[in-house]
C-alpha atoms as a PDB file:
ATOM      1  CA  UNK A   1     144.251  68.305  75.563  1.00  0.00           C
ATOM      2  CA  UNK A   2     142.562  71.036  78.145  1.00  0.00           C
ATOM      3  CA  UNK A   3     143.113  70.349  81.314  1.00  0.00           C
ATOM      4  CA  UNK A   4     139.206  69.989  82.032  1.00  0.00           C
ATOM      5  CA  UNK A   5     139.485  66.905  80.943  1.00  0.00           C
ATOM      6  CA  UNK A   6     142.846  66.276  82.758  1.00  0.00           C
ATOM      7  CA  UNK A   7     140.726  67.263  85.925  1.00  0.00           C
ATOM      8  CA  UNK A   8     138.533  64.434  85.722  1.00  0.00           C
ATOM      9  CA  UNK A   9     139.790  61.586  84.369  1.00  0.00           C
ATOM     10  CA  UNK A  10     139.206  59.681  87.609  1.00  0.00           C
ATOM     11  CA  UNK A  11     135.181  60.522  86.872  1.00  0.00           C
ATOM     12  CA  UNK A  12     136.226  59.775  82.923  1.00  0.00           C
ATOM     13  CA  UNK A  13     137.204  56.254  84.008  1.00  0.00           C
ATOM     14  CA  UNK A  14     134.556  55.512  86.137  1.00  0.00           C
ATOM     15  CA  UNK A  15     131.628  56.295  83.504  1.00  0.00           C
ATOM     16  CA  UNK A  16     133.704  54.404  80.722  1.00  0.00           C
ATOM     17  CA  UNK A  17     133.698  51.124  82.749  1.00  0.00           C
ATOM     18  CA  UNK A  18     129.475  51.961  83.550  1.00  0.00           C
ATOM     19  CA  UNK A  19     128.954  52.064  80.332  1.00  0.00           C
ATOM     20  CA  UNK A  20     131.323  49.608  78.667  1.00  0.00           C
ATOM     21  CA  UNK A  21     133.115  51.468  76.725  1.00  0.00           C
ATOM     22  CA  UNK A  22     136.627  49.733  75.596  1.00  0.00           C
ATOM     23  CA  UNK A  23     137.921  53.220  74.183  1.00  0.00           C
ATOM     24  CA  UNK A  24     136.965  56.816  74.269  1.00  0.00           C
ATOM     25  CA  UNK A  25     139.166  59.969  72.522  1.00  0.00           C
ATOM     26  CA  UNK A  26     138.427  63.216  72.197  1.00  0.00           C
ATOM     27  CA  UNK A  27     139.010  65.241  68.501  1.00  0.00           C
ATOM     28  CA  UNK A  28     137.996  68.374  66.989  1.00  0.00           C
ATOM     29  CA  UNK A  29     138.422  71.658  69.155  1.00  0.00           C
ATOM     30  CA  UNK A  30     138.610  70.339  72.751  1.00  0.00           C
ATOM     31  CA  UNK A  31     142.395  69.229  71.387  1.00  0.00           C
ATOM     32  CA  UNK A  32     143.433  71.949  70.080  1.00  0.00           C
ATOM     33  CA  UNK A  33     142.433  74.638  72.956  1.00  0.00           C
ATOM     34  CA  UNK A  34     143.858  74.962  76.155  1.00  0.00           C
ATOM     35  CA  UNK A  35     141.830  76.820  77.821  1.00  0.00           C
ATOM     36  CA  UNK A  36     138.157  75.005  78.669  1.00  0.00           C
ATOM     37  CA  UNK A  37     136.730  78.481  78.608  1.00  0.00           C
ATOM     38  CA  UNK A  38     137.253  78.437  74.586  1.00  0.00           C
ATOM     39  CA  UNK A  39     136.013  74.931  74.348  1.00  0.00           C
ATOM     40  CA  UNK A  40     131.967  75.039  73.245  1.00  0.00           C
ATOM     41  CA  UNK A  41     131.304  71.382  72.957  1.00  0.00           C
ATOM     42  CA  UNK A  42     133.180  68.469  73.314  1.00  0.00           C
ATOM     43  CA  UNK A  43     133.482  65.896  70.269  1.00  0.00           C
ATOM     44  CA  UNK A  44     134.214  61.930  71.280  1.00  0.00           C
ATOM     45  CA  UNK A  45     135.122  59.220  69.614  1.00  0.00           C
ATOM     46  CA  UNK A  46     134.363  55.823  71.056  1.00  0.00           C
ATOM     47  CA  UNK A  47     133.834  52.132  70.938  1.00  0.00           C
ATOM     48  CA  UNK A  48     132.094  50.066  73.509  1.00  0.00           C
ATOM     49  CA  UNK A  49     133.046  46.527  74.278  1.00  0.00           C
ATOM     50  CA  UNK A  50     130.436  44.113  72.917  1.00  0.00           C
ATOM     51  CA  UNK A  51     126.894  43.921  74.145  1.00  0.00           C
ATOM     52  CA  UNK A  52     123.043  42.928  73.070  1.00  0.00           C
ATOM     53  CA  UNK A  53     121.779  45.785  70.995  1.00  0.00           C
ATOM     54  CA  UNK A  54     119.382  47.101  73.911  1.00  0.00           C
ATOM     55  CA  UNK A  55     122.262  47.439  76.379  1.00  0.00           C
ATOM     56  CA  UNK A  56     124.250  48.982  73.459  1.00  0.00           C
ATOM     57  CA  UNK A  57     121.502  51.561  72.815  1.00  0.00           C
ATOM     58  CA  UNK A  58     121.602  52.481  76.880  1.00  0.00           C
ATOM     59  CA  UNK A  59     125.471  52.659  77.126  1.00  0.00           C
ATOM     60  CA  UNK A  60     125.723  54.962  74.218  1.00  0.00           C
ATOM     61  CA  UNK A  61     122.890  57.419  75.397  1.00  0.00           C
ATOM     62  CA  UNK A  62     123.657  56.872  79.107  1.00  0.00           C
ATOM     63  CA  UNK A  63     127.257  57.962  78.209  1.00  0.00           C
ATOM     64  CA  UNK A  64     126.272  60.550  76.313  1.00  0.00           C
ATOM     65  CA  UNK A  65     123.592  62.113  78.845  1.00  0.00           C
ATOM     66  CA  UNK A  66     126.870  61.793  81.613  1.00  0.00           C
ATOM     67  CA  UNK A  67     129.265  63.439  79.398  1.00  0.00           C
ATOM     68  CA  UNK A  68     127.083  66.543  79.114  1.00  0.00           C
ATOM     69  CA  UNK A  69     126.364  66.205  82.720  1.00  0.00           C
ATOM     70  CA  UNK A  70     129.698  66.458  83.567  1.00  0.00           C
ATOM     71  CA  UNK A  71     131.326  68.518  81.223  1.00  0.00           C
ATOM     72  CA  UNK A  72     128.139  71.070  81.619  1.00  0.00           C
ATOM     73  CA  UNK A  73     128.853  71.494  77.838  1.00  0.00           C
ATOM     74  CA  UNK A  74     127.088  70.174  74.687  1.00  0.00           C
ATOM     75  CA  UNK A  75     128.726  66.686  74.012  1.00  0.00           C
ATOM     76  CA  UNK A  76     128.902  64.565  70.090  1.00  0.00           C
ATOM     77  CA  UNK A  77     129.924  61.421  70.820  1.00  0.00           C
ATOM     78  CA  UNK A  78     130.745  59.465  67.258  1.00  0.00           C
ATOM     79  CA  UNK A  79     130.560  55.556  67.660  1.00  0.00           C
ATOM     80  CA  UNK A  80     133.906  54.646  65.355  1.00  0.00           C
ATOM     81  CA  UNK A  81     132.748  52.079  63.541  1.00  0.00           C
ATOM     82  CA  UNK A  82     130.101  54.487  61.780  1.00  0.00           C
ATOM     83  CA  UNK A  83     132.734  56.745  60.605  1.00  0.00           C
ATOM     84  CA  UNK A  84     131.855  56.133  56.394  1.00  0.00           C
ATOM     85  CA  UNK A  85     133.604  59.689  55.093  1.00  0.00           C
ATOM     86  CA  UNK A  86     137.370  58.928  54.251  1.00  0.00           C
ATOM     87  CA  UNK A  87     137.595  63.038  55.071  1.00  0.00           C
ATOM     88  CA  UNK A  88     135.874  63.218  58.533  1.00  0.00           C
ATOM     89  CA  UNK A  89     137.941  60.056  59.380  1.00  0.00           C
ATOM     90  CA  UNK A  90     140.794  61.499  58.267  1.00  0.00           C
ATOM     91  CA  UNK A  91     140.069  64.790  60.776  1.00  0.00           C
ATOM     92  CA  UNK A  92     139.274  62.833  63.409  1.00  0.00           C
ATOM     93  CA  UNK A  93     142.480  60.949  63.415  1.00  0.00           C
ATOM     94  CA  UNK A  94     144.467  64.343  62.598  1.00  0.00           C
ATOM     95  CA  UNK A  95     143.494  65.590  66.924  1.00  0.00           C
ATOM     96  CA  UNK A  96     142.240  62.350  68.467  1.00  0.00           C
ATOM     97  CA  UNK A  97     143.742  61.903  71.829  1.00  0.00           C
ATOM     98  CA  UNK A  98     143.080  58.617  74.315  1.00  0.00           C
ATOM     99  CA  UNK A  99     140.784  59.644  77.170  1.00  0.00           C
ATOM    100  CA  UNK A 100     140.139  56.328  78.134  1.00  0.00           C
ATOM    101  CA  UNK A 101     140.925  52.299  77.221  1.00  0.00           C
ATOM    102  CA  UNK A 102     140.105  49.466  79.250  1.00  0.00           C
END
């Protein structure tokens, strides 16, 4: 993982537990550089502790809009359970690292 995210995983924390999220890992390219320079968007996967399906629709776009915010970065945040392709899953799971779990 780049340090970037290293860098502010007090900040990381702090907007998981605002937004209820029970776990958040980053995939994809953001793994595999190591050097935020290289990175062009950041991919997340994550799962937020249960909630009414208003709040749920806030936390995920609330987290999303912070993520970009603070990474200064585009952001694609995948909710887990909606992961359907056996072959995306299987990529995701091939560079997911833990960011976050409460």
């Amino acid at each position: 993982m780049i340090a970037a995210i290293d860098s502010i995983r007090g900040e990381l924390d702090d907007l998981c537990r605002e937004f209820g999220v029970y776990r958040l890992d980053v995939f994809g390219s953001a793994v595999r550089q190591e050097e935020e320079a290289k990175v062009n968007d950041y991919d997340f996967l994550v799962e937020f502790l249960p909630v009414a399906l208003q709040a749920y629709a806030d936390n995920y776009f609330g987290l999303l809009h912070a993520l970009e915010k603070l990474f200064g970065k585009p952001v694609d945040l995948v909710v887990a359970s909606a992961i359907t392709n056996p072959y995306f899953l299987e990529s995701v799971q091939a560079t997911r690292e833990l960011v976050y779990e409460a």
